[in-house]
C-alpha atoms as a PDB file:
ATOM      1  CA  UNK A   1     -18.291  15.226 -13.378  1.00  0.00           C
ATOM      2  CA  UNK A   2     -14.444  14.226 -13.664  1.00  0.00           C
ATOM      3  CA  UNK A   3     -14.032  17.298 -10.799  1.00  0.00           C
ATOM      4  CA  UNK A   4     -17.146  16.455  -9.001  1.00  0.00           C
ATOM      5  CA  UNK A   5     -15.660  12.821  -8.347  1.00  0.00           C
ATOM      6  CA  UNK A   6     -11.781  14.278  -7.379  1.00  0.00           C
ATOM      7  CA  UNK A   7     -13.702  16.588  -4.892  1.00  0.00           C
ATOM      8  CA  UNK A   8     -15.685  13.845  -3.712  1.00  0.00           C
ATOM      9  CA  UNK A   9     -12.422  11.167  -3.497  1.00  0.00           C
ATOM     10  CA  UNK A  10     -10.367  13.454  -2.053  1.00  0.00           C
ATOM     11  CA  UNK A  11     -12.942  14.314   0.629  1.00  0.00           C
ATOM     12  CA  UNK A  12     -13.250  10.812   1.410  1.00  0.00           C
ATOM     13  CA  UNK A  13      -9.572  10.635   1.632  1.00  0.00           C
ATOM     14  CA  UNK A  14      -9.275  13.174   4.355  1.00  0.00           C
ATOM     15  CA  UNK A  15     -11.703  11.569   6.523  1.00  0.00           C
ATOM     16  CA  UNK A  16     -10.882   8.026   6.060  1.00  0.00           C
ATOM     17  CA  UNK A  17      -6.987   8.842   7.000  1.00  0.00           C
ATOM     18  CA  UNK A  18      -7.861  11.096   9.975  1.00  0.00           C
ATOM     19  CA  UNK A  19     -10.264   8.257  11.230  1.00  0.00           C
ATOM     20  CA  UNK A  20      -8.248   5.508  10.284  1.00  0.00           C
ATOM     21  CA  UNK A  21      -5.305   6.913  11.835  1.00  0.00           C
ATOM     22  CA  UNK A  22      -6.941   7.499  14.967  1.00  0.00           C
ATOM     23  CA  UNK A  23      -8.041   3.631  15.392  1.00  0.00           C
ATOM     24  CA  UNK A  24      -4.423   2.790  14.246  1.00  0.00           C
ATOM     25  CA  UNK A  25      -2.373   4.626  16.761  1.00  0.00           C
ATOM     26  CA  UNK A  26      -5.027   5.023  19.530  1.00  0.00           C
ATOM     27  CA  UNK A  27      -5.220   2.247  22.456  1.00  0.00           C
ATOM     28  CA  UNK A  28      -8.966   0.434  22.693  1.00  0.00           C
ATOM     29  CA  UNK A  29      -9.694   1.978  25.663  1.00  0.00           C
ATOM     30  CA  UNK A  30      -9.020   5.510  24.667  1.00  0.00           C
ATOM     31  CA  UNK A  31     -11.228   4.978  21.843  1.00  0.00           C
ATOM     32  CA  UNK A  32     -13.990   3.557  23.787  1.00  0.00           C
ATOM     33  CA  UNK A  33     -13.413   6.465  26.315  1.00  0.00           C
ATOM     34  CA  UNK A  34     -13.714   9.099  23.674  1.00  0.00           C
ATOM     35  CA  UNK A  35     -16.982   8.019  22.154  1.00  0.00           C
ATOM     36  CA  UNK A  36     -16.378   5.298  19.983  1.00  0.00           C
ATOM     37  CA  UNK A  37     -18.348   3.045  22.365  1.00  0.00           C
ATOM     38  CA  UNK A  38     -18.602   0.176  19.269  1.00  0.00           C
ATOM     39  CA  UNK A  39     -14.699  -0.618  20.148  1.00  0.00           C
ATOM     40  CA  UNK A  40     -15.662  -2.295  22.965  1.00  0.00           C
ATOM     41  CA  UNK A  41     -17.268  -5.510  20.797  1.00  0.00           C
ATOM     42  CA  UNK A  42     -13.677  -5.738  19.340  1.00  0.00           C
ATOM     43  CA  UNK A  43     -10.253  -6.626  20.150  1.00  0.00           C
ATOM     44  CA  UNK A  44      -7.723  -4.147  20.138  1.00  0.00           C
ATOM     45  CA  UNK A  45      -5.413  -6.067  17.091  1.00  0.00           C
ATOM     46  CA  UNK A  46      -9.291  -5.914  14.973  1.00  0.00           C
ATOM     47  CA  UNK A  47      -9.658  -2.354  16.189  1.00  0.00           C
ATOM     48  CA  UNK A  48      -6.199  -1.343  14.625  1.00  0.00           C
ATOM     49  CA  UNK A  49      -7.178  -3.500  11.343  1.00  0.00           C
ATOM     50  CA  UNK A  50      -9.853  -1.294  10.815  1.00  0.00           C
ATOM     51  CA  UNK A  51      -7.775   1.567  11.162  1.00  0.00           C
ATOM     52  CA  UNK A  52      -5.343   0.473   8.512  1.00  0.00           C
ATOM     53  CA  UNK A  53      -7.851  -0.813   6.190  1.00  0.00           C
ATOM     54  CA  UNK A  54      -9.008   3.043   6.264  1.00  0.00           C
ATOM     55  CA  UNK A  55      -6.077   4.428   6.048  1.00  0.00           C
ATOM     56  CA  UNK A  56      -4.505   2.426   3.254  1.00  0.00           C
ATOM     57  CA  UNK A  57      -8.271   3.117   1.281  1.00  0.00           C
ATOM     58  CA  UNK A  58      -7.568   6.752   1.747  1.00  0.00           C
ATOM     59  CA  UNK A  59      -4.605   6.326  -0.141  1.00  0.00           C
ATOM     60  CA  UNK A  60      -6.229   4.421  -2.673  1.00  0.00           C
ATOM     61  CA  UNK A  61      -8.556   6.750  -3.268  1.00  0.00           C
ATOM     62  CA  UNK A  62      -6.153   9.458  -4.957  1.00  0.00           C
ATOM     63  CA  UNK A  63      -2.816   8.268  -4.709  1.00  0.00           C
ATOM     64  CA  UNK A  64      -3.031   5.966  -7.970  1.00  0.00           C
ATOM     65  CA  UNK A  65      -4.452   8.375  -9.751  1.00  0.00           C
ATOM     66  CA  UNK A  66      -2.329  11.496  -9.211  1.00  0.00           C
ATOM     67  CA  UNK A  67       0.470   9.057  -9.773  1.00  0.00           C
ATOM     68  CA  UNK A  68      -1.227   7.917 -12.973  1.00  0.00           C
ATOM     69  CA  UNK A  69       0.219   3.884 -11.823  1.00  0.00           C
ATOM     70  CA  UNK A  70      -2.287   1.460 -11.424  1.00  0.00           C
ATOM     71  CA  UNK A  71      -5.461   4.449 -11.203  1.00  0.00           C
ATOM     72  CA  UNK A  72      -7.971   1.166 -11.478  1.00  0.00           C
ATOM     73  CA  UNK A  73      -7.115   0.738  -7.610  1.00  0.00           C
ATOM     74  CA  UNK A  74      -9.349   3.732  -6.756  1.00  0.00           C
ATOM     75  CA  UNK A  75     -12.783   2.497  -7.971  1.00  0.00           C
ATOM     76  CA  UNK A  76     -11.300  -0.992  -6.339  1.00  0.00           C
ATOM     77  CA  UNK A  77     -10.227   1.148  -2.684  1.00  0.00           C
ATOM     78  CA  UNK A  78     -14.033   2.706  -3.263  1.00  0.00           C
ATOM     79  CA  UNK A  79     -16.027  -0.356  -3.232  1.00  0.00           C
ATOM     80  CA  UNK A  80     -13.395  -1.444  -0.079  1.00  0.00           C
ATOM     81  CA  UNK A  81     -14.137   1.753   1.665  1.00  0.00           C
ATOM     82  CA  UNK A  82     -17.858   1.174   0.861  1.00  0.00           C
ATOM     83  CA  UNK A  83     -18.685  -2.330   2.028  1.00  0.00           C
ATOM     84  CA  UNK A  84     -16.533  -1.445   4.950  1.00  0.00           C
ATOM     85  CA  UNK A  85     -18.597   1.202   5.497  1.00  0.00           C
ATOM     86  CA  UNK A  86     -21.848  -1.173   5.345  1.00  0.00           C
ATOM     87  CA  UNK A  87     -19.878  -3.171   8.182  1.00  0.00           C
ATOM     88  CA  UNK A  88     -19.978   0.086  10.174  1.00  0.00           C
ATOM     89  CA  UNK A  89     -23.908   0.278   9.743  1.00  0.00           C
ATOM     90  CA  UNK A  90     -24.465  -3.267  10.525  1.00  0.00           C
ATOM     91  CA  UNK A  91     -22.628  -2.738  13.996  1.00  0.00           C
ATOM     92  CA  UNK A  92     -24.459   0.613  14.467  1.00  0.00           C
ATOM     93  CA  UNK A  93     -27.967  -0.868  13.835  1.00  0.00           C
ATOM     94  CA  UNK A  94     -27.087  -3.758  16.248  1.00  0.00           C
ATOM     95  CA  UNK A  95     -25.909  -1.988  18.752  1.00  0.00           C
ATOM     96  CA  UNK A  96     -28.858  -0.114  18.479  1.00  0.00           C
ATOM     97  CA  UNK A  97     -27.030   3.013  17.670  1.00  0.00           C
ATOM     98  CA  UNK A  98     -29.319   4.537  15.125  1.00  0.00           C
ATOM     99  CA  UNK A  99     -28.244   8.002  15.046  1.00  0.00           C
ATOM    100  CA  UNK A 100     -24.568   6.590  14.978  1.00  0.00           C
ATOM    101  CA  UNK A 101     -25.105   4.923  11.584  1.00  0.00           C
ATOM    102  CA  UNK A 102     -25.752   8.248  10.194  1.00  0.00           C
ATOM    103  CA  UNK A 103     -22.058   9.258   9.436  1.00  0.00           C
ATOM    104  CA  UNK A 104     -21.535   5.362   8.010  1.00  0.00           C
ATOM    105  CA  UNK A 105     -24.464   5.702   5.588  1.00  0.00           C
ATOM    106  CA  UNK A 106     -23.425   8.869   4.317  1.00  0.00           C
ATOM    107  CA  UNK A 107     -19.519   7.485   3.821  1.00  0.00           C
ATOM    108  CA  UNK A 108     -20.891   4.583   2.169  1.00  0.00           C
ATOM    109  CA  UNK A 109     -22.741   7.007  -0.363  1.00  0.00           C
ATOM    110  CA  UNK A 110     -19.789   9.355  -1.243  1.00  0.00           C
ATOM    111  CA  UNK A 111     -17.609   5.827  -1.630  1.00  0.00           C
ATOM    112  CA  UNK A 112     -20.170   3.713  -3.598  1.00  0.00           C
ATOM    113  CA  UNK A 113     -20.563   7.113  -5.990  1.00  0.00           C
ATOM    114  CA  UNK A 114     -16.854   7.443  -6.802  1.00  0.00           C
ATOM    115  CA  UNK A 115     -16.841   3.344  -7.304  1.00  0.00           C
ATOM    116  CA  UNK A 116     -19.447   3.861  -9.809  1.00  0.00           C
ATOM    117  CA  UNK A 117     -18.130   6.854 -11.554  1.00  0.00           C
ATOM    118  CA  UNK A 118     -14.829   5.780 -11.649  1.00  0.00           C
ATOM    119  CA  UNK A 119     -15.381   1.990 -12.481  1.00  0.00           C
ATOM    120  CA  UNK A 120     -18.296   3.470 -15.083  1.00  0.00           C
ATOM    121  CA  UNK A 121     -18.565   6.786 -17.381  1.00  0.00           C
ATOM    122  CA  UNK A 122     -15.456   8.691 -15.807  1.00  0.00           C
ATOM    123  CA  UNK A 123     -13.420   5.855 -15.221  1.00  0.00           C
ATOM    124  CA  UNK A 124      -9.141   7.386 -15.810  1.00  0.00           C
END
């Protein structure tokens, strides 16, 4: 299970950087443009918080523990990941983007599975 959940965190990892770089460094209306239609109910400084609070959970989710400092902070960047993630599905659902709250539901999963191994039976 102890590989199951690195395979599963580092997964995570890769998409919450990629997407959380994106929002970061991307302007608004580029986002918007591209697909990401849900940018346009924030602001562009709340659009780039997301992105950071993605990117800096991606780290969480591996970097404490392949450093062996502090490995507690990746069930803790987990749950973070996770009940952003439920954020995501709120503003989906509202938006009345169904199909859109696909992706967030799944994230949510994967995160709230490595919070619970990692905080439970497999915890480092």
């Amino acid at each position: 299970m102890n590989v199951v959940l690195w395979v599963v965190a580092s997964l995570l990892a890769a998409a919450f950087l990629a997407a959380g770089a994106m929002k970061a460094l991307q302007p608004k209306e580029k986002l918007a443009a591209s697909g990401l239609a849900w940018a346009e109910d924030f602001s562009a400084g709340q659009v780039k918080a997301i992105g950071a609070v993605e990117v800096l959970g991606a780290v969480g989710l591996v970097l404490p523990a392949l450093i062996g400092i502090a490995p507690v902070l990746v069930p803790v960047a987990a749950t973070g990941l996770a009940v952003a993630m439920a954020g995501a599905v709120v503003v989906h659902i509202r938006r009345g983007e169904i199909p859109g709250a696909a992706p967030a539901v799944v994230l949510l999963l994967l995160a709230a599975f490595v919070a619970w191994g990692r905080f439970g039976p497999y915890a480092f």
